[in-house]
Protein backbone atom coordinates (compact mmCIF):
# COMPACT_ATOMS: atom_id res chain seq x y z
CA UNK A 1 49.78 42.75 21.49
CA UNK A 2 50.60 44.65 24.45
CA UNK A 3 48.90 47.23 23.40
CA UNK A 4 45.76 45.34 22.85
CA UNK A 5 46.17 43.66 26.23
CA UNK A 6 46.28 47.00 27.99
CA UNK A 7 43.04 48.16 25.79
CA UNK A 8 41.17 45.37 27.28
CA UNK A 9 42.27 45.67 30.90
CA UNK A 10 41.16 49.15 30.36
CA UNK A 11 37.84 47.59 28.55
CA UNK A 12 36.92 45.33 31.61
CA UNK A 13 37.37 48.47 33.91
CA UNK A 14 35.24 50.78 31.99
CA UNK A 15 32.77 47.72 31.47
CA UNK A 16 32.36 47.21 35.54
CA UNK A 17 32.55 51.22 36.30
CA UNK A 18 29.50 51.51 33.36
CA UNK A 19 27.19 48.85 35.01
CA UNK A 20 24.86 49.86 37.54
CA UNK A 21 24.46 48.63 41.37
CA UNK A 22 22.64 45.73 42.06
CA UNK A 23 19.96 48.20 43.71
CA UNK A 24 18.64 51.63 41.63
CA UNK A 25 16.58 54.14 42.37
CA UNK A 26 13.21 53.38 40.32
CA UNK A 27 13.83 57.27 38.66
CA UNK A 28 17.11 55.39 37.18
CA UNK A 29 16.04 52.16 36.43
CA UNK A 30 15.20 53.00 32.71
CA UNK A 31 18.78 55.62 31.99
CA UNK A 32 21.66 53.98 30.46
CA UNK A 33 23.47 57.09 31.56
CA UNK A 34 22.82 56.87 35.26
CA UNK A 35 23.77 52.62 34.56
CA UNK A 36 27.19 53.91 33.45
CA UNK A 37 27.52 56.88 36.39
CA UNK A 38 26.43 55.00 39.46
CA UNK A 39 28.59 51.88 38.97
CA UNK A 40 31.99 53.28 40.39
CA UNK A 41 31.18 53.02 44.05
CA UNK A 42 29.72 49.24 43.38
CA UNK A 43 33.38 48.65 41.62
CA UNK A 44 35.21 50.13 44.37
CA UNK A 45 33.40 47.70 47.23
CA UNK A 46 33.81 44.80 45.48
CA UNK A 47 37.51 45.36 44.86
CA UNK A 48 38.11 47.13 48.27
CA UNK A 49 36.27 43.99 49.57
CA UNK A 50 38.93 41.34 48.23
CA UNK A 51 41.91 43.51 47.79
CA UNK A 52 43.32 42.75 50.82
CA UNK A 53 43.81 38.86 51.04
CA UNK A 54 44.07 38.15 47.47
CA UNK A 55 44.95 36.54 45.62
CA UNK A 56 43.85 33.34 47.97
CA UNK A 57 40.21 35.07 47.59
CA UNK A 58 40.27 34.93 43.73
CA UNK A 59 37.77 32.34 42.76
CA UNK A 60 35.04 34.80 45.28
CA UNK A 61 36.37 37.89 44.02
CA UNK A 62 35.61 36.43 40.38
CA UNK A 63 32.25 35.07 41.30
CA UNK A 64 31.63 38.80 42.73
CA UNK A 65 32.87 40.17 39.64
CA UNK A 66 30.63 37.72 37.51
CA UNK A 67 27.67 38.83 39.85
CA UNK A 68 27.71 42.08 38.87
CA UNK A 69 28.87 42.20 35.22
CA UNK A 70 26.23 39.28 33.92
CA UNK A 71 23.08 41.51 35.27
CA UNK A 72 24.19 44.56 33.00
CA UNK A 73 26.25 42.66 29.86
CA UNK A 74 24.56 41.04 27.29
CA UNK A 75 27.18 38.06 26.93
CA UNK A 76 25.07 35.80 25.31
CA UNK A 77 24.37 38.25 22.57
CA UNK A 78 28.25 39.50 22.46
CA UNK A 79 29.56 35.75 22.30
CA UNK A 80 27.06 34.84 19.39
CA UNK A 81 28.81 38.18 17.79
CA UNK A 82 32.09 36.96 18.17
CA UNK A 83 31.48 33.65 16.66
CA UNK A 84 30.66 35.20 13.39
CA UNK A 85 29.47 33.36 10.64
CA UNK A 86 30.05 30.36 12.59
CA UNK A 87 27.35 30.96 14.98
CA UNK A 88 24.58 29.85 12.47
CA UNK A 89 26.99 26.46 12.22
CA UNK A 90 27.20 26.16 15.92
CA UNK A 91 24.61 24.27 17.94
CA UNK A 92 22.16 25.74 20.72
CA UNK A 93 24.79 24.02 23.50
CA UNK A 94 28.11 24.85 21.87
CA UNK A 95 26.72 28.68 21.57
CA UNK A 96 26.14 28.24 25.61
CA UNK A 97 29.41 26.44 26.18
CA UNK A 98 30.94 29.50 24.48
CA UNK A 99 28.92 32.18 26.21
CA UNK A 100 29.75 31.24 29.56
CA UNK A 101 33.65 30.26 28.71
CA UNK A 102 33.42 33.61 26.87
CA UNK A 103 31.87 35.89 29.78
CA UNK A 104 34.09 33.43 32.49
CA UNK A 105 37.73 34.21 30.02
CA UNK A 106 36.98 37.58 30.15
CA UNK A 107 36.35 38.03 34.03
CA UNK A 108 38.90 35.94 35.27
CA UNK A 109 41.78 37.78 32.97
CA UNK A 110 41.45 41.19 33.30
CA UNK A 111 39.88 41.30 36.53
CA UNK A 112 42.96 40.32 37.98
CA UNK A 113 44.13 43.75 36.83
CA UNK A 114 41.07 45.56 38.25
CA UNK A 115 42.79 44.71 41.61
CA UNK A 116 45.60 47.45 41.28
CA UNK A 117 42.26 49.78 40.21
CA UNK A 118 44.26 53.16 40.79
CA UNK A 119 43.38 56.91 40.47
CA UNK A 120 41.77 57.13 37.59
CA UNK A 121 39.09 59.54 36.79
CA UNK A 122 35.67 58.21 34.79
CA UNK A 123 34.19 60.84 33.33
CA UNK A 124 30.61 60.58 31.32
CA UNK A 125 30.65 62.64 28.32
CA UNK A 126 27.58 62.67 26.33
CA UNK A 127 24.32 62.33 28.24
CA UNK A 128 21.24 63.13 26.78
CA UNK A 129 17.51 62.76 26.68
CA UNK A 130 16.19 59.50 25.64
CA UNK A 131 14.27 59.88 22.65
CA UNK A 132 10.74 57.72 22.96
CA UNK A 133 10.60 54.43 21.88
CA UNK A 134 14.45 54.38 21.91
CA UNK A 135 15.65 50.95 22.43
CA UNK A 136 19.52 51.77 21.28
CA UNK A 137 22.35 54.64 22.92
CA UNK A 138 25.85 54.81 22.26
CA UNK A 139 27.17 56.16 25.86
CA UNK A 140 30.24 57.71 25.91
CA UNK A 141 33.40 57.81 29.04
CA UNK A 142 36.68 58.87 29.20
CA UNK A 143 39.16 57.10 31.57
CA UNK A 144 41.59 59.86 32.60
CA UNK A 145 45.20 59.39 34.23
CA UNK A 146 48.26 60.13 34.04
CA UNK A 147 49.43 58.38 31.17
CA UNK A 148 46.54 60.15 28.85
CA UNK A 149 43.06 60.22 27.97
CA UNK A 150 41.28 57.34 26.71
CA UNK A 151 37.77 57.56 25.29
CA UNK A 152 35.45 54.73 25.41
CA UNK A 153 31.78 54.92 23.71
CA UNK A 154 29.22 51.97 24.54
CA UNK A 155 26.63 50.53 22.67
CA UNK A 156 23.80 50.01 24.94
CA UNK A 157 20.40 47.89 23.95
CA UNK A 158 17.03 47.97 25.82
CA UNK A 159 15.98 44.16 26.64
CA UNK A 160 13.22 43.14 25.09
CA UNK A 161 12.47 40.53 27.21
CA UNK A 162 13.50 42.32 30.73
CA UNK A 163 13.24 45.58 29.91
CA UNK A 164 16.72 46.47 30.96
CA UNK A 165 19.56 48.05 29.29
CA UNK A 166 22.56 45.86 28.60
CA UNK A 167 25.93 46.67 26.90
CA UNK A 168 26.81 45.11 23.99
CA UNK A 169 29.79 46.01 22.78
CA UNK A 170 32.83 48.83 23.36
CA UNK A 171 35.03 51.06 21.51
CA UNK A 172 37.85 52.05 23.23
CA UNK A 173 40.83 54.07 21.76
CA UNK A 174 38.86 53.21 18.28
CA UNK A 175 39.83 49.79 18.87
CA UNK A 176 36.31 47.53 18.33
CA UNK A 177 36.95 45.05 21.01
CA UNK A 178 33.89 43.37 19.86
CA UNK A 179 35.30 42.50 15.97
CA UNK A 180 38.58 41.99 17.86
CA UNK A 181 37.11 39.34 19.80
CA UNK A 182 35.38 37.96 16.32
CA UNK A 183 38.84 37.97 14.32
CA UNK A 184 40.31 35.63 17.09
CA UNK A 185 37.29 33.43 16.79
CA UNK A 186 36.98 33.08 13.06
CA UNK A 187 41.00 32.58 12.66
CA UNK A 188 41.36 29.32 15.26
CA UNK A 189 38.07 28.22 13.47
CA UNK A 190 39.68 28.65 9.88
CA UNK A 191 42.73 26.86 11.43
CA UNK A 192 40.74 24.16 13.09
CA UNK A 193 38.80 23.38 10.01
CA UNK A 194 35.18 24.22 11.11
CA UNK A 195 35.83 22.77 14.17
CA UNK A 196 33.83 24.96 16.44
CA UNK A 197 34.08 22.57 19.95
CA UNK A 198 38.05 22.97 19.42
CA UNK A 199 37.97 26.79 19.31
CA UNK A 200 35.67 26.59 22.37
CA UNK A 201 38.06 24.67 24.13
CA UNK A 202 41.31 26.78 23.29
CA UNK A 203 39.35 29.87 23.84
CA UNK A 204 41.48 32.68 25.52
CA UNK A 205 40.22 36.22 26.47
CA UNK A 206 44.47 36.80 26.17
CA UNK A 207 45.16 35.62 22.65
């Protein structure tokens, strides 16, 4: 478990320091790759910005946090993932409800951790041309630091309906944080006995 918990702390920073500023040049708008490069400095203001008097600040830092991350994370999609085979059980407001708890869980946990943000180096290793028509990448990091290399590789998907990339899911360290995420939901579901607003309600980003 502590293992997993330090993938995912690592998964939330490499999440933030892939998503783009608020503000791209048009020449970027339509590279994932850019996204993923451009992102650090954003990161670095918004923690550099509440660093200082947190945690009395947290609830603003997380609402910065969530500010950033929902423009260029497709949580809505991801949290209909996780939910597995329950999702087609689940209805249109308890797929919301979970969304939001979901995208909210996952902020609020391991961006407490983003505070201590350190020295590490985010390198992108894989950028190439987009091929046309292309509405899928797999974009791939490494977070290097002291303690080792970690590679990361994101699936990115080209919005349909805004025209924007989004990520969708990370590997990191091999670990599929995505079916991770799905195991823990379709467990406490089995436990519960189908009962879907129960999971919701117990949902952790930390269990």
């Amino acid at each position: 478990m502590k293992s997993l918990k330090m993938s995912l702390a690592l998964l939330l920073m490499g999440l933030v320091s892939s998503l783009a500023p608020v503000v791209l040049a048009d020449s970027d708008a339509g590279d994932p790759y850019s996204q993923i490069e451009q992102v650090t400095a954003d990161l670095l203001t918004v923690i550099n910005s509440y660093s200082e008097e947190y945690p009395a600040n947290e609830q603003s830092y997380f609402a910065a946090l969530s500010q950033l991350l929902q423009e260029h994370v497709d949580f809505t999609y991801i949290a209909r993932q996780v939910m597995g085979p329950y999702k087609t059980q689940a209805t249109p407001q308890q797929r919301q409800l979970f969304a939001t708890k979901f995208r909210d869980g996952l902020i609020e946990t391991y961006g407490r951790g983003l505070i201590d943000y350190g020295d590490e180096e985010i390198v992108l290793v894989n950028r190439s041309d987009l091929k046309a028509g292309q509405r899928k990448v797999s974009v791939k990091q490494e977070i290097r630091s002291g303690g080792g290399v970690f590679p990361m590789e994101y699936s990115m998907a080209l919005s349909k309906r805004t025209g924007k990339w989004k990520a969708i899911n990370v590997v990191i360290n091999g670990i599929n944080m995505r079916n991770i995420f799905r195991s823990q939901f379709v467990n406490a579901a089995q436990k519960s006995g189908g009962d879907i607003d129960s999971v919701i309600a117990g949902w952790s980003a930390e269990s």
